[in-house]
C-alpha atoms as a PDB file:
ATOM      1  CA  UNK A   1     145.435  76.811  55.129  1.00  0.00           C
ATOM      2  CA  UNK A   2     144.399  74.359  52.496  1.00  0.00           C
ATOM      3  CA  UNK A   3     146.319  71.434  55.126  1.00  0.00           C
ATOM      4  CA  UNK A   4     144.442  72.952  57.487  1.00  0.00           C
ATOM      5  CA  UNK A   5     140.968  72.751  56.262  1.00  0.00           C
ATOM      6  CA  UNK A   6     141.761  68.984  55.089  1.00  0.00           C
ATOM      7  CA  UNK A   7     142.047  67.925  59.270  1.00  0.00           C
ATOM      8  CA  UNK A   8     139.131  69.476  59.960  1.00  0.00           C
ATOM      9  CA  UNK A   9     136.819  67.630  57.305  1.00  0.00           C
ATOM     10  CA  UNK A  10     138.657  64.634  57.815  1.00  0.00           C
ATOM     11  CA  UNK A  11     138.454  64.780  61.378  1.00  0.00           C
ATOM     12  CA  UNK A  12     134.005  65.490  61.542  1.00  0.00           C
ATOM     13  CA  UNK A  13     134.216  62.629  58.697  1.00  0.00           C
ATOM     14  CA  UNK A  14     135.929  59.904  61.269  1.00  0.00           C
ATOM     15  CA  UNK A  15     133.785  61.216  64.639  1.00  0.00           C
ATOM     16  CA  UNK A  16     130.491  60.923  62.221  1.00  0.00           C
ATOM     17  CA  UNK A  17     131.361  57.643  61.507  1.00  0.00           C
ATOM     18  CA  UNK A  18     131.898  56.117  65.322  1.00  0.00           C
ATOM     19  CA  UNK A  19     128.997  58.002  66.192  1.00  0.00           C
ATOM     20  CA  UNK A  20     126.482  56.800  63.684  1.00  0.00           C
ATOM     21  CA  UNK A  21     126.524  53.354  64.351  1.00  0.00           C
ATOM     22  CA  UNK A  22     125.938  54.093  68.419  1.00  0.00           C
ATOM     23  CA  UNK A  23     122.461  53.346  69.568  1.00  0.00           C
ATOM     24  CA  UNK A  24     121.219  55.903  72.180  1.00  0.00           C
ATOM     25  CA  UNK A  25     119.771  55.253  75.443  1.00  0.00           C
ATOM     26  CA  UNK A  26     116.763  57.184  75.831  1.00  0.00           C
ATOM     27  CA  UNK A  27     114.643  57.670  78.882  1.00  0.00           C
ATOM     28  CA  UNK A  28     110.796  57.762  78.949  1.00  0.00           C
ATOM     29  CA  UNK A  29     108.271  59.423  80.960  1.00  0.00           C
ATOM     30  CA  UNK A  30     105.645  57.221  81.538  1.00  0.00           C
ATOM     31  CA  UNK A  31     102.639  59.008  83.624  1.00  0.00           C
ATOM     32  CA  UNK A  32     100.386  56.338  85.423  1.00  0.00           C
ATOM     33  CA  UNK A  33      96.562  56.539  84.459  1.00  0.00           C
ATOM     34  CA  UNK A  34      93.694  55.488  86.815  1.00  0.00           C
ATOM     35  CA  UNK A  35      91.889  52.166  85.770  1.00  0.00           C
ATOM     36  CA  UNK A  36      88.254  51.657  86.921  1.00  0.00           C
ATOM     37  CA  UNK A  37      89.050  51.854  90.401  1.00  0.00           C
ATOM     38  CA  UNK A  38      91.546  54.471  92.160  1.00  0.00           C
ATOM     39  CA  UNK A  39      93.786  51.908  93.554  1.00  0.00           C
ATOM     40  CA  UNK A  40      94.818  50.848  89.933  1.00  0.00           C
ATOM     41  CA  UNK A  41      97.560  53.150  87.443  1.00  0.00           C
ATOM     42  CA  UNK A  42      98.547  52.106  84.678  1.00  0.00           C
ATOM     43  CA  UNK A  43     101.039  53.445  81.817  1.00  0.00           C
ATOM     44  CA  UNK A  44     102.559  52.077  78.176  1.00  0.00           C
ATOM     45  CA  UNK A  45     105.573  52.333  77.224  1.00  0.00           C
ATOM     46  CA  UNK A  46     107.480  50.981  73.943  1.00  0.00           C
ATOM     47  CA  UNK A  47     111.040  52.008  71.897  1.00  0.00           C
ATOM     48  CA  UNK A  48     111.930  51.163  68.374  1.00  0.00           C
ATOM     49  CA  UNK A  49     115.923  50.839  67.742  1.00  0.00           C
ATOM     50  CA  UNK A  50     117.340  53.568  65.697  1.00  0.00           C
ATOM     51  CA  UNK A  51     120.164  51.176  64.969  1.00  0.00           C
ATOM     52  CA  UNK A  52     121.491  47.782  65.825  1.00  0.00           C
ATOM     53  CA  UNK A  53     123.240  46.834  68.765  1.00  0.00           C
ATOM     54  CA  UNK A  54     122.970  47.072  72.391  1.00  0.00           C
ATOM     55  CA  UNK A  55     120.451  49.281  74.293  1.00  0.00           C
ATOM     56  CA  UNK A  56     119.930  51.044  77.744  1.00  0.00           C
ATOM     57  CA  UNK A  57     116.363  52.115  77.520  1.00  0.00           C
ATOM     58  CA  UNK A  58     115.194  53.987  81.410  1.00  0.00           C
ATOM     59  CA  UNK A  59     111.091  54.349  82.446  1.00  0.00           C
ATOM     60  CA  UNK A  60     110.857  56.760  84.889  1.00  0.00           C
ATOM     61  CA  UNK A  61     107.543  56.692  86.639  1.00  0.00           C
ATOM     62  CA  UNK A  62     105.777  58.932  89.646  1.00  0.00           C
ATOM     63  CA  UNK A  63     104.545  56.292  92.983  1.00  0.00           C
ATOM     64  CA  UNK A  64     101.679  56.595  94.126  1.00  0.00           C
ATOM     65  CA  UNK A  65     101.292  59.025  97.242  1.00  0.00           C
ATOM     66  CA  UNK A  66     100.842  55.444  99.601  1.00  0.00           C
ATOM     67  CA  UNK A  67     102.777  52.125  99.643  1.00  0.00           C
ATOM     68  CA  UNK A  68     102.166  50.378  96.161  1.00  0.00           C
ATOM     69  CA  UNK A  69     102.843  47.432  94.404  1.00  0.00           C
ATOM     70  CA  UNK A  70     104.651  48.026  91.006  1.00  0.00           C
ATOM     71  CA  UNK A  71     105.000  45.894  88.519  1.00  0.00           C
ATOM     72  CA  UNK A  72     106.306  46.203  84.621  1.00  0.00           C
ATOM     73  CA  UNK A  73     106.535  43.956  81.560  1.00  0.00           C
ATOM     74  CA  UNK A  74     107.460  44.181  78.028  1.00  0.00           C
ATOM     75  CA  UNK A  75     106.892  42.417  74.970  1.00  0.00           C
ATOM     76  CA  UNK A  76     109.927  42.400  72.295  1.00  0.00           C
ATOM     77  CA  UNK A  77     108.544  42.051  68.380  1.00  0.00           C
ATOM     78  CA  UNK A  78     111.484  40.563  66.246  1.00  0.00           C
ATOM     79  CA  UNK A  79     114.859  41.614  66.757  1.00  0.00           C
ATOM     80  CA  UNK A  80     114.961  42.885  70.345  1.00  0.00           C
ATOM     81  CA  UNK A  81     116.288  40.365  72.981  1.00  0.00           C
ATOM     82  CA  UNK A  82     116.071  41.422  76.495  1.00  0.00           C
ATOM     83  CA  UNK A  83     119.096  40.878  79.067  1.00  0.00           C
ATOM     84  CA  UNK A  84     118.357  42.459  81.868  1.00  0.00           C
ATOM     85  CA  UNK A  85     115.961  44.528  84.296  1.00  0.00           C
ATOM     86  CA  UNK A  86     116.414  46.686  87.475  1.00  0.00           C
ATOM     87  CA  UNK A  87     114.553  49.030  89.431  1.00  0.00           C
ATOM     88  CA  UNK A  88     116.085  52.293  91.229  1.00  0.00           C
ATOM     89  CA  UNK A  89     115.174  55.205  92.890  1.00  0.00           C
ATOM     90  CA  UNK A  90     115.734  57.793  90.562  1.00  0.00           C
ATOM     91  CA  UNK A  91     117.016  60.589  92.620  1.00  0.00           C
ATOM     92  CA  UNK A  92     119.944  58.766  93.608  1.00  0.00           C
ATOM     93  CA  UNK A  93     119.957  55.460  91.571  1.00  0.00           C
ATOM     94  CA  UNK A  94     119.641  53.094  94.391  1.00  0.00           C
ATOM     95  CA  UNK A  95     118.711  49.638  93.365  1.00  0.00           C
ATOM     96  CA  UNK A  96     115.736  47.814  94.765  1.00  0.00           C
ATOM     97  CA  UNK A  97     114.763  44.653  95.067  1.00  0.00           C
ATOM     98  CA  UNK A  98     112.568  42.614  93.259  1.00  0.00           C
ATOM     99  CA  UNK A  99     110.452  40.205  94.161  1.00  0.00           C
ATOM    100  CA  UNK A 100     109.968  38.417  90.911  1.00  0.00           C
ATOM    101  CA  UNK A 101     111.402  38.646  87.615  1.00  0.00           C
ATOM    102  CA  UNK A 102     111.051  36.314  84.709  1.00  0.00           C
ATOM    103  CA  UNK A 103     112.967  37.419  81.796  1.00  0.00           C
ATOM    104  CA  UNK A 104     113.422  35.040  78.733  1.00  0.00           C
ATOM    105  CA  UNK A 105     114.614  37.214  76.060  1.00  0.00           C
ATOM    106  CA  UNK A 106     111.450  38.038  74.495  1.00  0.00           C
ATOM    107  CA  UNK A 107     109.272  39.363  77.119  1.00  0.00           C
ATOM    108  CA  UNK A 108     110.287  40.431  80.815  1.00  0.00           C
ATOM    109  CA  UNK A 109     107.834  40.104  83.915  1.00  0.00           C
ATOM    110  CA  UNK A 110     108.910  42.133  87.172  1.00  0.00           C
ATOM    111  CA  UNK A 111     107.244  42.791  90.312  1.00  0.00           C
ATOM    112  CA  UNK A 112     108.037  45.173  92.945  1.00  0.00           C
ATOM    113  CA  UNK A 113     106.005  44.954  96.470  1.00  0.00           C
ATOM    114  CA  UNK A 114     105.289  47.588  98.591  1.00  0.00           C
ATOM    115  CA  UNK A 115     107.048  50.405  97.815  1.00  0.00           C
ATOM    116  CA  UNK A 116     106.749  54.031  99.048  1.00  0.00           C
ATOM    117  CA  UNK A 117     105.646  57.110  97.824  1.00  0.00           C
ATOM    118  CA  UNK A 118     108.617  58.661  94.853  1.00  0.00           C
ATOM    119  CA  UNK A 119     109.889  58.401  91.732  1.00  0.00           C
ATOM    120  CA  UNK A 120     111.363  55.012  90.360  1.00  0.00           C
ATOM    121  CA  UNK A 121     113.406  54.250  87.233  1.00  0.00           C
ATOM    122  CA  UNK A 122     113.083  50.578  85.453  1.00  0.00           C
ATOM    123  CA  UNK A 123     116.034  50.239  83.533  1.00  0.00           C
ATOM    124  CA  UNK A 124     116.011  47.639  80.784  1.00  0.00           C
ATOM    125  CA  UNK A 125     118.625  46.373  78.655  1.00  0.00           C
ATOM    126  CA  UNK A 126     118.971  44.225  75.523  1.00  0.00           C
ATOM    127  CA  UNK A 127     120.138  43.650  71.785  1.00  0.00           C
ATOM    128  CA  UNK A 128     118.527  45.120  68.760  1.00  0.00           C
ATOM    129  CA  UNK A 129     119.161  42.627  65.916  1.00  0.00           C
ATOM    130  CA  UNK A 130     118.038  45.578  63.551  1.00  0.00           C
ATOM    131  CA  UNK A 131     117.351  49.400  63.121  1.00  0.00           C
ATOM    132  CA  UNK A 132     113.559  49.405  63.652  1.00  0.00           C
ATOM    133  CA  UNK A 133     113.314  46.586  66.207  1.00  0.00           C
ATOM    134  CA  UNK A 134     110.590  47.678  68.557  1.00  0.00           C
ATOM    135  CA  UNK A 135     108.872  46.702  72.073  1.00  0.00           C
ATOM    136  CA  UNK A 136     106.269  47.491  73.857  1.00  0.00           C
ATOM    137  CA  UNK A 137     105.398  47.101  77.270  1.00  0.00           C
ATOM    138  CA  UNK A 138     103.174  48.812  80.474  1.00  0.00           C
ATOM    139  CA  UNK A 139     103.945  49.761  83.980  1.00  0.00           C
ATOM    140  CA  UNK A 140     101.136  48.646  86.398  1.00  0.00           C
ATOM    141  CA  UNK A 141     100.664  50.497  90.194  1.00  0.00           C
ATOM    142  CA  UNK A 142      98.063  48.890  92.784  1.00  0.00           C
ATOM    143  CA  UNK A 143      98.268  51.433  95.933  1.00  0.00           C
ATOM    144  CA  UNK A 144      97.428  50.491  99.087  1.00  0.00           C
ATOM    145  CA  UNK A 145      94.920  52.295 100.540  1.00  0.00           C
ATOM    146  CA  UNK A 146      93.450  52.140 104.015  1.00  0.00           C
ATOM    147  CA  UNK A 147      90.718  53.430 105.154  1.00  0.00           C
ATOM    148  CA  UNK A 148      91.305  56.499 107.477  1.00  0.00           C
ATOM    149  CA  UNK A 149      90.908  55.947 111.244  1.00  0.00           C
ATOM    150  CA  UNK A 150      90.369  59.236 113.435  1.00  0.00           C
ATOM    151  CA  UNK A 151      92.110  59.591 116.592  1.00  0.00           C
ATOM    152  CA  UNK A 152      90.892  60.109 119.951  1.00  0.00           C
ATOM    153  CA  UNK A 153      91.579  63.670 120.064  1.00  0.00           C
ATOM    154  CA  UNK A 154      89.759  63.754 117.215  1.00  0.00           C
ATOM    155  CA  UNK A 155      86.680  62.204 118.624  1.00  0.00           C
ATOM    156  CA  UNK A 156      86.662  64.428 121.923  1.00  0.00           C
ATOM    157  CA  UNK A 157      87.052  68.012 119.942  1.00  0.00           C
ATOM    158  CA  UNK A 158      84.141  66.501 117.249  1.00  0.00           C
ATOM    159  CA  UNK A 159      82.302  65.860 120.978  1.00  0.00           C
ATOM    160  CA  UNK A 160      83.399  68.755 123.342  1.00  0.00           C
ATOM    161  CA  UNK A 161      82.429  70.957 120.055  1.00  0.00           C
ATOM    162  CA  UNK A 162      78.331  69.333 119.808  1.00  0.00           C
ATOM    163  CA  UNK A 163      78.294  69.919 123.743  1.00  0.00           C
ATOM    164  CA  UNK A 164      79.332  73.208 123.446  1.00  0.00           C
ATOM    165  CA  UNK A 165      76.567  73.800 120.654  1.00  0.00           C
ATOM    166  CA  UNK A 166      74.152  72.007 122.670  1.00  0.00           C
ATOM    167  CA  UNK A 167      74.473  74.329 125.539  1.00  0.00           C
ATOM    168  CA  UNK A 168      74.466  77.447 123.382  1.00  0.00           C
ATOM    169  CA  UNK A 169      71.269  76.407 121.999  1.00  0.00           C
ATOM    170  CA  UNK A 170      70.006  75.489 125.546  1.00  0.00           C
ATOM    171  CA  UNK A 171      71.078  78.827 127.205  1.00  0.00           C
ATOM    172  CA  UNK A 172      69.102  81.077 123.822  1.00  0.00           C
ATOM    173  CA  UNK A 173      65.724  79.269 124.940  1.00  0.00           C
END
């Protein structure tokens, strides 16, 4: 029994220790915010390391209900250095093209032009130097919205419907 016991604590001691050190790769929320106009979102969006080493941090964000522009960047205070940045559709993790990035370690710029209506995911990676290495960062959406055009049928009901009224009015006299 006593053997027994002295596995068990020794075996939680050893998996405490590999996972301590591990930094976790979180995924964030960020809901988009109108700015002055209602073509404009905007959202922050930031991490502080829990622990040194390498990161997978994930933004998932809601599109706009029309064809948008997206674009993100990020801002690393001391310690983070950025290596990488992708864009997916998050129901099925299909990459999407960019069509800019400019990543130098410290700060990452990344646009995305017209996508459609969904859910995306910007996945980042990068190196915390230290526990309590932070970034921060915002998610910008400028929708493209067109003005609504009515069709022809359109027109003729709006029409047939006033001549209809017209006559009504006509035959009560």
């Amino acid at each position: 029994m006593k053997s027994m016991l002295s596995h068990a604590l020794t075996t939680v001691a050893l998996s405490a220790g590999l996972i301590a050190g591990a930094h976790a790769d979180t995924t964030q929320y960020v809901f988009l915010a109108p700015v002055g106009s209602t073509t404009t979102f905007s959202g922050s969006l930031g991490n502080t390391a829990t622990a040194a080493g390498d990161f997978t941090d994930t933004f998932v964000t809601f599109g706009a209900p029309a064809a948008s522009d997206m674009s993100f960047s990020a801002t690393a205070g001391s310690g983070i250095t950025f290596t990488s940045i992708t864009l997916n559709y998050w129901m099925d993790g299909t990459a999407l093209p960019l069509s800019s990035v400019s990543l130098d370690g410290s700060s990452i710029q990344a646009t995305a032009l017209d996508q459609i209506s969904g859910t995306y995911q910007w996945v980042i990676t990068g190196t915390a130097a230290v526990a309590g290495a932070s970034y921060t960062g915002s998610i910008l959406e400028n929708t493209q919205i067109s003005a609504p055009v009515p069709e022809p049928g359109t027109w003729a009901l709006m029409l047939g419907g006033l001549a209809l009224l017209g006559l009504r009015r006509r035959a009560g006299r």
